[in-house]
C-alpha atoms as a PDB file:
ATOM      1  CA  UNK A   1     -25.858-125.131 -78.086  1.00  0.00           C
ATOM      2  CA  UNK A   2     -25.679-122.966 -81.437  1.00  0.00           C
ATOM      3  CA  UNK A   3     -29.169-123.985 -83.891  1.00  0.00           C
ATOM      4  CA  UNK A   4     -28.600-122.365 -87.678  1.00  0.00           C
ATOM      5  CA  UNK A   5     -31.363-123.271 -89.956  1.00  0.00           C
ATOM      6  CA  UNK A   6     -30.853-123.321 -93.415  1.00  0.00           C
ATOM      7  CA  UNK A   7     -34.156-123.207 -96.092  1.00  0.00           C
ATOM      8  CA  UNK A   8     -33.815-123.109-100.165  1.00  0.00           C
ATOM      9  CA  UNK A   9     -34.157-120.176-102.103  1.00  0.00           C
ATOM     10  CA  UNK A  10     -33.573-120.177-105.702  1.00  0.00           C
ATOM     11  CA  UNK A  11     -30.965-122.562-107.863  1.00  0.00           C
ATOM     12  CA  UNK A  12     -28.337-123.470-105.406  1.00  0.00           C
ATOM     13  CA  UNK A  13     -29.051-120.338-103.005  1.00  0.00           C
ATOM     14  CA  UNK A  14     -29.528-121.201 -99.585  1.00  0.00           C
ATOM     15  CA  UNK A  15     -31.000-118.783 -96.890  1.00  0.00           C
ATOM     16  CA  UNK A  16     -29.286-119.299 -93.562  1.00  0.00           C
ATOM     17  CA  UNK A  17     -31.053-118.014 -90.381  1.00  0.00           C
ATOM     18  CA  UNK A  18     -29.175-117.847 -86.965  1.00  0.00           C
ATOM     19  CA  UNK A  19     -30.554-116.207 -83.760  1.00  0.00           C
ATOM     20  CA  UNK A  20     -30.974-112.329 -84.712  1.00  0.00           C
ATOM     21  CA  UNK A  21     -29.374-112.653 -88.330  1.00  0.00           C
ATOM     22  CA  UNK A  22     -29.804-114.526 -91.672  1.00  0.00           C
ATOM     23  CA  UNK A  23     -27.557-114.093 -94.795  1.00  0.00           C
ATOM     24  CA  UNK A  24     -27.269-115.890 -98.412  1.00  0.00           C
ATOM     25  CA  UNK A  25     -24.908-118.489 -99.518  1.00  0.00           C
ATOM     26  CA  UNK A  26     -24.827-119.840-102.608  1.00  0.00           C
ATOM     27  CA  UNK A  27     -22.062-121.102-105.382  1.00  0.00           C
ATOM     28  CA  UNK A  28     -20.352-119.357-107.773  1.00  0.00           C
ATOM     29  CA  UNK A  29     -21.871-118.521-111.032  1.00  0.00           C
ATOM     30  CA  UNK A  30     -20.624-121.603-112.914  1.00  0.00           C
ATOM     31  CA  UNK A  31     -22.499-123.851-110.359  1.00  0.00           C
ATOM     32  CA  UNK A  32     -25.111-121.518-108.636  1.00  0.00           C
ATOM     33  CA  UNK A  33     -26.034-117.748-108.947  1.00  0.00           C
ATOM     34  CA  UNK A  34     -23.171-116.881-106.557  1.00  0.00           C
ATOM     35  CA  UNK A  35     -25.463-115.130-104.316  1.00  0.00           C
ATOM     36  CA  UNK A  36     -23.086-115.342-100.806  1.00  0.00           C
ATOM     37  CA  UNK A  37     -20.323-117.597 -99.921  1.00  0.00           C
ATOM     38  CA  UNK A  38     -20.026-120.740-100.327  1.00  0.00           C
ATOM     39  CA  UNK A  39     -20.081-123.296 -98.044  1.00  0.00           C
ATOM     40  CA  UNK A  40     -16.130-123.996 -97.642  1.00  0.00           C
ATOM     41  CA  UNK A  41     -15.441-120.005 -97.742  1.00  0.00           C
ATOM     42  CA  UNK A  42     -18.506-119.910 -94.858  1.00  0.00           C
ATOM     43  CA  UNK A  43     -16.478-122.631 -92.973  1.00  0.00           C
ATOM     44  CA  UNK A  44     -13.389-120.695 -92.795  1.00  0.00           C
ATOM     45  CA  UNK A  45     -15.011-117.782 -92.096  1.00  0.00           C
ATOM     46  CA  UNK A  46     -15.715-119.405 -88.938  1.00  0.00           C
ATOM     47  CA  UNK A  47     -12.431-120.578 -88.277  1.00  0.00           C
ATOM     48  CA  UNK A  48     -10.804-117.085 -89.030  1.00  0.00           C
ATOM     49  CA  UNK A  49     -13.540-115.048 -86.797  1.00  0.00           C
ATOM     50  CA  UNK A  50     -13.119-117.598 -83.676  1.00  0.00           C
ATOM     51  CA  UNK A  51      -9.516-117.021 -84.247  1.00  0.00           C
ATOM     52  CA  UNK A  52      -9.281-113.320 -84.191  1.00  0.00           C
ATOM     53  CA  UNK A  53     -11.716-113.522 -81.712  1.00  0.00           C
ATOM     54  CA  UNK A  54      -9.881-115.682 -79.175  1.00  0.00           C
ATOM     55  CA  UNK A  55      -6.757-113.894 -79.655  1.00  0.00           C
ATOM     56  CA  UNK A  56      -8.004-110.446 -79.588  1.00  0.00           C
ATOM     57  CA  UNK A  57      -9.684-111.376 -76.025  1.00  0.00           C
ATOM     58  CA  UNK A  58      -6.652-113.147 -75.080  1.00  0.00           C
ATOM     59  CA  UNK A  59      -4.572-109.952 -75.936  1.00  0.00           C
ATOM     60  CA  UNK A  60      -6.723-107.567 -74.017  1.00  0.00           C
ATOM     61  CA  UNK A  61      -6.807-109.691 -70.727  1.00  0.00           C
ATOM     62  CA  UNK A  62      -2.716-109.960 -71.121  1.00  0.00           C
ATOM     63  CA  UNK A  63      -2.770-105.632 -71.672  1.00  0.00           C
ATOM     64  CA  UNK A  64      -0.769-106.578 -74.350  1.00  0.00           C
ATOM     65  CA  UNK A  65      -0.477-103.783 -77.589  1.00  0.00           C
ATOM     66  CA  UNK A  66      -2.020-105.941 -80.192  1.00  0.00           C
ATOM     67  CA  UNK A  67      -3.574-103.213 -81.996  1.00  0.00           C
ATOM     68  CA  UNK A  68      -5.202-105.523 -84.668  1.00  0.00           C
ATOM     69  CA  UNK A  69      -5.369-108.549 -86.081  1.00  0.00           C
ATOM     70  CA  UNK A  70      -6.012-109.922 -90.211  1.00  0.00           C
ATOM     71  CA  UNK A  71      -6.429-113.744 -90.673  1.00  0.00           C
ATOM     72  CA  UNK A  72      -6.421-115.326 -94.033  1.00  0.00           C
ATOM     73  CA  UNK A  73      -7.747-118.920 -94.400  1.00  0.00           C
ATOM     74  CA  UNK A  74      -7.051-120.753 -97.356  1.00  0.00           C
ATOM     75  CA  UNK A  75      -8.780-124.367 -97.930  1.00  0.00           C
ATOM     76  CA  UNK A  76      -7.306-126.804-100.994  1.00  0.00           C
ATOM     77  CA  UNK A  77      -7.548-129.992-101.107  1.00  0.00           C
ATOM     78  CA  UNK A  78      -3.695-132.185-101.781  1.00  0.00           C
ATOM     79  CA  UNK A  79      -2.182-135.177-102.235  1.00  0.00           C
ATOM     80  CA  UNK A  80      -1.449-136.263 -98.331  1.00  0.00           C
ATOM     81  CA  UNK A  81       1.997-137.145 -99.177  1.00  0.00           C
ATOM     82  CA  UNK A  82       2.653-133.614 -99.962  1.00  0.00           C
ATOM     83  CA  UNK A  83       2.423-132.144 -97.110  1.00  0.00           C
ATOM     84  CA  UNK A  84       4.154-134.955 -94.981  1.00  0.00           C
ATOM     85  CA  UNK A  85       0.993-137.100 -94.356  1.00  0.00           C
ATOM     86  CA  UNK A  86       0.387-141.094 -95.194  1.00  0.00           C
ATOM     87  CA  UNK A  87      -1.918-140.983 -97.870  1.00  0.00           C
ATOM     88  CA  UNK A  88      -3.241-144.618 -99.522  1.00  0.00           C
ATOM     89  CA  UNK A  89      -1.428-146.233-102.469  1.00  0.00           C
ATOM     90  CA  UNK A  90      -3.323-144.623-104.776  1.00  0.00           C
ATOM     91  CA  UNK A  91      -2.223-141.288-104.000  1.00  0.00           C
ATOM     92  CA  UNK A  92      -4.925-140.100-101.615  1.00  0.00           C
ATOM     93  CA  UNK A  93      -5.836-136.228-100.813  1.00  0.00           C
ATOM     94  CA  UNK A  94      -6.876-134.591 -97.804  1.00  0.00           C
ATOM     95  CA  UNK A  95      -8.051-131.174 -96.667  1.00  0.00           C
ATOM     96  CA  UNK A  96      -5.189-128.449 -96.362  1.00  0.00           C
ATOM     97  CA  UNK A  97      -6.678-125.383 -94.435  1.00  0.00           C
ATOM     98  CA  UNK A  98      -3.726-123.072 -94.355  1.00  0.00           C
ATOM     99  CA  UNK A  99      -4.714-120.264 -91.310  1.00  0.00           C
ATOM    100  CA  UNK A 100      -1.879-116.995 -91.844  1.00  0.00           C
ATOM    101  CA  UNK A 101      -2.312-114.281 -88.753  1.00  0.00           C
ATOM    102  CA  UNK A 102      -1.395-111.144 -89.450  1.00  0.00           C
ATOM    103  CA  UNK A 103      -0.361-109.054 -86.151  1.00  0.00           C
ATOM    104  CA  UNK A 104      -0.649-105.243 -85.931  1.00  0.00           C
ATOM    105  CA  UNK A 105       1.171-103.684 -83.026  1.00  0.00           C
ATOM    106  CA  UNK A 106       4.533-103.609 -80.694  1.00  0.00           C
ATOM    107  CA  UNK A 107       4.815-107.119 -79.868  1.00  0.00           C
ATOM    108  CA  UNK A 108       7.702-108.853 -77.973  1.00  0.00           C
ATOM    109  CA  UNK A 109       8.808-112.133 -79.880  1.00  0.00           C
ATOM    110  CA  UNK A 110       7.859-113.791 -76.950  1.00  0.00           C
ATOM    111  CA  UNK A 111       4.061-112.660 -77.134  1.00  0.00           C
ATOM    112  CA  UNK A 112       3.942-113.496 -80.788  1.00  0.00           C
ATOM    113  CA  UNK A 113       4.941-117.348 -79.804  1.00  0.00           C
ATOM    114  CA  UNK A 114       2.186-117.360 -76.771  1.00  0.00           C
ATOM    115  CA  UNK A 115      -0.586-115.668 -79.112  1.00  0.00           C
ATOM    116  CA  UNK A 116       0.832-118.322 -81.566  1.00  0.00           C
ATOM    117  CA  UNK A 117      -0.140-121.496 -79.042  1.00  0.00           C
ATOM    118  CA  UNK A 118      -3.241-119.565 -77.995  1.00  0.00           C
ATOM    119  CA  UNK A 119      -4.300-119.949 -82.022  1.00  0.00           C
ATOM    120  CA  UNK A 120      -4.704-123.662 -81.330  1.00  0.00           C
ATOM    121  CA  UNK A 121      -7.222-123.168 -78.333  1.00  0.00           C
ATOM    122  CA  UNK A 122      -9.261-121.012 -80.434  1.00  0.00           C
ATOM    123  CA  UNK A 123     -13.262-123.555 -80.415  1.00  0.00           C
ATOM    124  CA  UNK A 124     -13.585-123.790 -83.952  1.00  0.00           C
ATOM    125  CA  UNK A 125     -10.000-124.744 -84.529  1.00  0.00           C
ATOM    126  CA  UNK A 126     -10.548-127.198 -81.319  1.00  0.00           C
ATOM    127  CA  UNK A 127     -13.897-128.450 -83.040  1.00  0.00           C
ATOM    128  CA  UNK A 128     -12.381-128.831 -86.621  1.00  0.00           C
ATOM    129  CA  UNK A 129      -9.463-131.047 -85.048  1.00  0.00           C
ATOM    130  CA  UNK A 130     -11.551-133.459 -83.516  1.00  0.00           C
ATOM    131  CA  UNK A 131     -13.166-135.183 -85.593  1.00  0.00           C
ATOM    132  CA  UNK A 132     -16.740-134.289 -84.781  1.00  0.00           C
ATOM    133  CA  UNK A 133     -19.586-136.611 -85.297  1.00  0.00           C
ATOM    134  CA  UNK A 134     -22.295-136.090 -87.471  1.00  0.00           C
ATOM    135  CA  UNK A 135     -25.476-137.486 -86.470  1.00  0.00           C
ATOM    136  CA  UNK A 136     -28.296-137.062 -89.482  1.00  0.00           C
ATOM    137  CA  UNK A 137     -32.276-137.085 -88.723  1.00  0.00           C
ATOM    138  CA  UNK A 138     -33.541-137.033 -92.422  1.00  0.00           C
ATOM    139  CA  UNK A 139     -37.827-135.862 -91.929  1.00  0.00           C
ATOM    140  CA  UNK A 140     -40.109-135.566 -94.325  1.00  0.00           C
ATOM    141  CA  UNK A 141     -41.908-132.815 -93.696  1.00  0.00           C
ATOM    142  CA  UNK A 142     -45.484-132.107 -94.885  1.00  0.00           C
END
């Protein structure tokens, strides 16, 4: 089980505190003092480092020559028929996270495709498609 605690700072700052680190996030400067990321660029920072992550440890037990690896996430929300997806009748939008990997090294086109199914298996991505449950305990705390 992974705990992060998160405790106000200043504005919209937020300090967040996991075990052996803590960092700033924030907004950007029309909204908050844009401190750190925010919280959708933290939440594909997540999905980008368990990515590269999976697939560089994947690549290494496979000896393969993946040298390095770039992954760009991009988040946006759009309207669901856009991208192929029922929306309601009045046009509804959903969350587009676009993931690009970048490979550096002599790969066969037959590793790319495996390293591209290996993606999917990556936790976060796993986590992200589905459909976690959120379970709030509001406390007031003294």
């Amino acid at each position: 089980m992974s705990t992060v605690t998160v405790k106000s700072l200043q504005n919209l700052s937020q300090l967040v505190v996991t075990p052996g680190h803590a960092f700033v996030a924030d907004e950007p400067a029309d909204v908050g003092d844009d401190l750190g990321p925010n919280p959708y660029e933290l939440l594909l920072a997540a999905l980008g480092t368990c990515t590269a992550m999976t697939l560089l440890l994947y690549t290494r037990h496979k000896n393969w020559p993946l040298e390095s690896i770039e992954v760009e996430c991009r988040h946006e929300r759009v309207h669901a028929a856009d991208v192929g997806e029922m929306g309601d009748e009045t046009g509804g939008k959903i969350d587009l996270i676009t993931r690009e990997i970048r490979l550096h090294g002599d790969l066969t086109e037959q590793q790319r495709a495996r390293i591209e199914v290996i993606a999917t298996k990556c936790p976060v991505t796993k986590t992200l498609l589905s459909q976690p449950r959120i379970v709030d305990e509001v406390v007031v705390a003294s």
